[in-house]
C-alpha atoms as a PDB file:
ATOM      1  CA  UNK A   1      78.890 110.397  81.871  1.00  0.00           C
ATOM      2  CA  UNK A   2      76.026 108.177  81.733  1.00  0.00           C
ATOM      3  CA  UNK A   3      74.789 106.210  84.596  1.00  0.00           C
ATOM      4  CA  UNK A   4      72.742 102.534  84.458  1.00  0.00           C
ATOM      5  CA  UNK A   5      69.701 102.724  86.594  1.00  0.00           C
ATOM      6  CA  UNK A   6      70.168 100.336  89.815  1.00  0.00           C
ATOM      7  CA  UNK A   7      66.610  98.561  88.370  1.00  0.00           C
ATOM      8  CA  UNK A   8      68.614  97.051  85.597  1.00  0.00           C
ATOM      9  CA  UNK A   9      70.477  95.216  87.909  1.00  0.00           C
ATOM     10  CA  UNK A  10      69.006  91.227  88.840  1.00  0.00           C
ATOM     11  CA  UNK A  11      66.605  91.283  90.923  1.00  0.00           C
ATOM     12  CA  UNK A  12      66.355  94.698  91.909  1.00  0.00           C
ATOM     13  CA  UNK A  13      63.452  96.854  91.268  1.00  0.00           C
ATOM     14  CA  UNK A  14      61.893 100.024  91.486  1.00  0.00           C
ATOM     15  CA  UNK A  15      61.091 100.271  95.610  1.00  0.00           C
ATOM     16  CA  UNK A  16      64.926  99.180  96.010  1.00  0.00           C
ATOM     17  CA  UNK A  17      65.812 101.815  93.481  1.00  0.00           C
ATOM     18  CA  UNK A  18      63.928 104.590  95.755  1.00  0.00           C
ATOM     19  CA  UNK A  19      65.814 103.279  98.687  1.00  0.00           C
ATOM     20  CA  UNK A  20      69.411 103.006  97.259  1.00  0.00           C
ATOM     21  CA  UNK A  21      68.251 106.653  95.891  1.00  0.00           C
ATOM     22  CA  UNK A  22      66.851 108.013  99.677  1.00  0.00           C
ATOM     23  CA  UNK A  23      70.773 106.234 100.821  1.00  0.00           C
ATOM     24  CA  UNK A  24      72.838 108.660  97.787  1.00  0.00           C
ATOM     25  CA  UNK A  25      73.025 105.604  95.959  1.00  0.00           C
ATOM     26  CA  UNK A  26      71.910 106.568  92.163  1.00  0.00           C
ATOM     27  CA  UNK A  27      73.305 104.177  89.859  1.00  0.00           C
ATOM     28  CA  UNK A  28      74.220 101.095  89.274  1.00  0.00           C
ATOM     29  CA  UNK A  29      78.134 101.510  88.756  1.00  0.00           C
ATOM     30  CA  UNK A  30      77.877 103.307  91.720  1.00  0.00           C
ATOM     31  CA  UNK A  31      76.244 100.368  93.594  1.00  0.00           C
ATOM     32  CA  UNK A  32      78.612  97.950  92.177  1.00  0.00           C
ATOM     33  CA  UNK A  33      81.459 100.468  93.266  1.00  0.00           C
ATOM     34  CA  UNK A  34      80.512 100.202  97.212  1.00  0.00           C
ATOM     35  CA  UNK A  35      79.237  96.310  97.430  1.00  0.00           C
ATOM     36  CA  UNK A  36      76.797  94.876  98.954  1.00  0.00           C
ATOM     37  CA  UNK A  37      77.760  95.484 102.597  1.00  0.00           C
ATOM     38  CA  UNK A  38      78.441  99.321 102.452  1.00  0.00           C
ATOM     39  CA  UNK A  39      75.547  99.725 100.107  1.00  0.00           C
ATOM     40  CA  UNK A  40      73.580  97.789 102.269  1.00  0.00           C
ATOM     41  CA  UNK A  41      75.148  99.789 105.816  1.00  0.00           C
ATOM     42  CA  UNK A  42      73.798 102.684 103.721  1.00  0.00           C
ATOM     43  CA  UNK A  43      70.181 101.660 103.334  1.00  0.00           C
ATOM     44  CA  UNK A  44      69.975 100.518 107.307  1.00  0.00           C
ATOM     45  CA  UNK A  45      71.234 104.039 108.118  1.00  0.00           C
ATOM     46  CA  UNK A  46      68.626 105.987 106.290  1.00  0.00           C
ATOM     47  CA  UNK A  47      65.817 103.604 108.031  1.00  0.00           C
ATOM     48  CA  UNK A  48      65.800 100.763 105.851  1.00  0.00           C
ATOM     49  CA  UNK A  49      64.588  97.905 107.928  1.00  0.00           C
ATOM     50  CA  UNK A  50      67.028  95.292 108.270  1.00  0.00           C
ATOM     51  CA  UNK A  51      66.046  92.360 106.018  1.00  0.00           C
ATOM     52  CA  UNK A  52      68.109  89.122 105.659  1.00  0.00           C
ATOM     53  CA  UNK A  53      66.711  88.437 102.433  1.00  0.00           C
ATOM     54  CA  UNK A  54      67.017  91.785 101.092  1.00  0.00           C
ATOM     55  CA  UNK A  55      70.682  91.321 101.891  1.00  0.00           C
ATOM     56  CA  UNK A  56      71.547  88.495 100.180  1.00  0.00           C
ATOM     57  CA  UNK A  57      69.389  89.589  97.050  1.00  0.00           C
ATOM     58  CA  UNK A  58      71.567  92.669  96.823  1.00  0.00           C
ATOM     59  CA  UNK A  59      74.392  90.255  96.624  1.00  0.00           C
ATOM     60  CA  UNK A  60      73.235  87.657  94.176  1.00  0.00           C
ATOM     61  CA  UNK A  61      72.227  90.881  91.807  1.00  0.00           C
ATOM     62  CA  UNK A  62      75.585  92.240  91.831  1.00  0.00           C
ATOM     63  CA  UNK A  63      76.614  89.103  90.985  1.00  0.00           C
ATOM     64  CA  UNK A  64      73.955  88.380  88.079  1.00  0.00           C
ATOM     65  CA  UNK A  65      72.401  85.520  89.704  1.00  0.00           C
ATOM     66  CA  UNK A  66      68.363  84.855  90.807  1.00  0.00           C
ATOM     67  CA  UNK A  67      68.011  85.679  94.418  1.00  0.00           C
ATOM     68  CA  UNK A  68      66.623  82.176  95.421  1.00  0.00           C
ATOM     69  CA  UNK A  69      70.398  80.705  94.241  1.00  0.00           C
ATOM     70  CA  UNK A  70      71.503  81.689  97.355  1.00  0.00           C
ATOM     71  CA  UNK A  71      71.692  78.197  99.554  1.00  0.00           C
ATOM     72  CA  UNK A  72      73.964  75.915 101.885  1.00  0.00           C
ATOM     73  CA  UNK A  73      77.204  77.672 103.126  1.00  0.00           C
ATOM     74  CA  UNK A  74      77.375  80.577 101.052  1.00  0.00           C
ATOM     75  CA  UNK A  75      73.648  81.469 103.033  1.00  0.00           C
ATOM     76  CA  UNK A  76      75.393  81.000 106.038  1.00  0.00           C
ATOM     77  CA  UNK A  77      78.219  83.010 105.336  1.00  0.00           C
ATOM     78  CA  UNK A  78      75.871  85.883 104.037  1.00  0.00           C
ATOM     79  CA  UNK A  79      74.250  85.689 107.330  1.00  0.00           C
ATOM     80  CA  UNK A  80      77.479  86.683 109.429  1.00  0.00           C
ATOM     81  CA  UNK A  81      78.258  89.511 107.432  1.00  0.00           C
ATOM     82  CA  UNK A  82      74.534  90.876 107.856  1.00  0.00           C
ATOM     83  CA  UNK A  83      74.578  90.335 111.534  1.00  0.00           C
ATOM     84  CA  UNK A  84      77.534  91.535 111.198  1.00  0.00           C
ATOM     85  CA  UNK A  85      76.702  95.150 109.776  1.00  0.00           C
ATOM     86  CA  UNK A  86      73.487  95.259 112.195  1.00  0.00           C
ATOM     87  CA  UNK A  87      75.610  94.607 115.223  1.00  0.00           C
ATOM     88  CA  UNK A  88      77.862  97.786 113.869  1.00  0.00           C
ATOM     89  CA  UNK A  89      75.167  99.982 113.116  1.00  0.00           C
ATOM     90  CA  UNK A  90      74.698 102.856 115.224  1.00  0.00           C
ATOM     91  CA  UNK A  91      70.836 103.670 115.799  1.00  0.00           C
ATOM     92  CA  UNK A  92      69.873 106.660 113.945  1.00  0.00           C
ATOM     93  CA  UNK A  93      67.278 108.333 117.114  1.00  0.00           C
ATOM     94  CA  UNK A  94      65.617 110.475 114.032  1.00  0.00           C
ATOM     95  CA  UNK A  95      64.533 106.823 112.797  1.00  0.00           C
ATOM     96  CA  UNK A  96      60.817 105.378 112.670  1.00  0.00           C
ATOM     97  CA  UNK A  97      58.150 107.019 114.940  1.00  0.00           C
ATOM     98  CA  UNK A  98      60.100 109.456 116.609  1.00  0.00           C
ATOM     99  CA  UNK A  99      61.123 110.966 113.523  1.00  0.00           C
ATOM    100  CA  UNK A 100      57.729 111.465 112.208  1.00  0.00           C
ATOM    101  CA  UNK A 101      56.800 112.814 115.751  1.00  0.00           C
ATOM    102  CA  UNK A 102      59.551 115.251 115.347  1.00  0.00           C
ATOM    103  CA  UNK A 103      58.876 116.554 112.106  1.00  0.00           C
ATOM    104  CA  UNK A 104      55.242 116.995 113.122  1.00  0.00           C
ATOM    105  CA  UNK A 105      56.470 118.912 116.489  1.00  0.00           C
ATOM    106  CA  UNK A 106      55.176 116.194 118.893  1.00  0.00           C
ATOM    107  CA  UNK A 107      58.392 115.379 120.310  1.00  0.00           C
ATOM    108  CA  UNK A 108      61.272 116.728 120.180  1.00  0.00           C
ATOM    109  CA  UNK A 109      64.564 113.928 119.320  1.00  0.00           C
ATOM    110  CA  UNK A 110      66.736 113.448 122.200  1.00  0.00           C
ATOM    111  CA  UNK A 111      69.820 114.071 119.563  1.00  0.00           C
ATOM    112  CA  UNK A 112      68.608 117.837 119.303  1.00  0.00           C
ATOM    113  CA  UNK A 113      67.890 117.724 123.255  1.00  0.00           C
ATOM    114  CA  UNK A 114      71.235 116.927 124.162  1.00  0.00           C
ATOM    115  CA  UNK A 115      72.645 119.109 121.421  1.00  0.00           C
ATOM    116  CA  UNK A 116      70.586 122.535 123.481  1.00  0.00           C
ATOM    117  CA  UNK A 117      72.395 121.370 126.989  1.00  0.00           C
END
């Protein structure tokens, strides 16, 4: 079975490619498959920093339009369902700083703390 790389998707590139990729993401079937919001739940749980406009760019690719087409009530609308998804999303502790502290043995993450007691 072959598989369409992500990048040939509108308006997504390489450096969303890598991140779809670092969220199990791999393809662009795939992509299509889950939607924007549980693709996009994905990338925020893997560290992705939540972007509006990444959002919504996501969703005018999948649906072969530029990203700037995205105006009016439709923007709106886009908006609730990302605050909606942040709002949802469980921090990840291994996230940002403290994850690089861990893996460098500065700190230890309060998930495997509390796992030991």
């Amino acid at each position: 079975m072959s598989t369409t790389p992500i990048s040939s998707i509108r308006n997504l590139g390489p450096a969303m490619e890598e991140a779809f990729a670092r969220a199990g993401i791999h393809s662009a079937e795939a992509l299509r498959a889950l939607g924007t919001d549980e693709a996009y739940r994905r990338l925020l749980e893997t560290g992705h920093r939540p972007h509006f406009i990444a959002y919504y760019v996501i969703e005018m690719g999948l649906q072969g339009r530029p990203w700037n087409d995205c105006k009016g009530d439709e923007k709106k609308a886009l908006r609730v369902r990302f605050d909606r998804i942040k709002a949802n999303l469980t921090p990840n502790p291994l996230a940002g700083i403290e994850k690089i502290l861990n893996e460098i043995g500065v700190v230890e993450s309060r998930v495997l703390a509390k796992a030991r007691k």
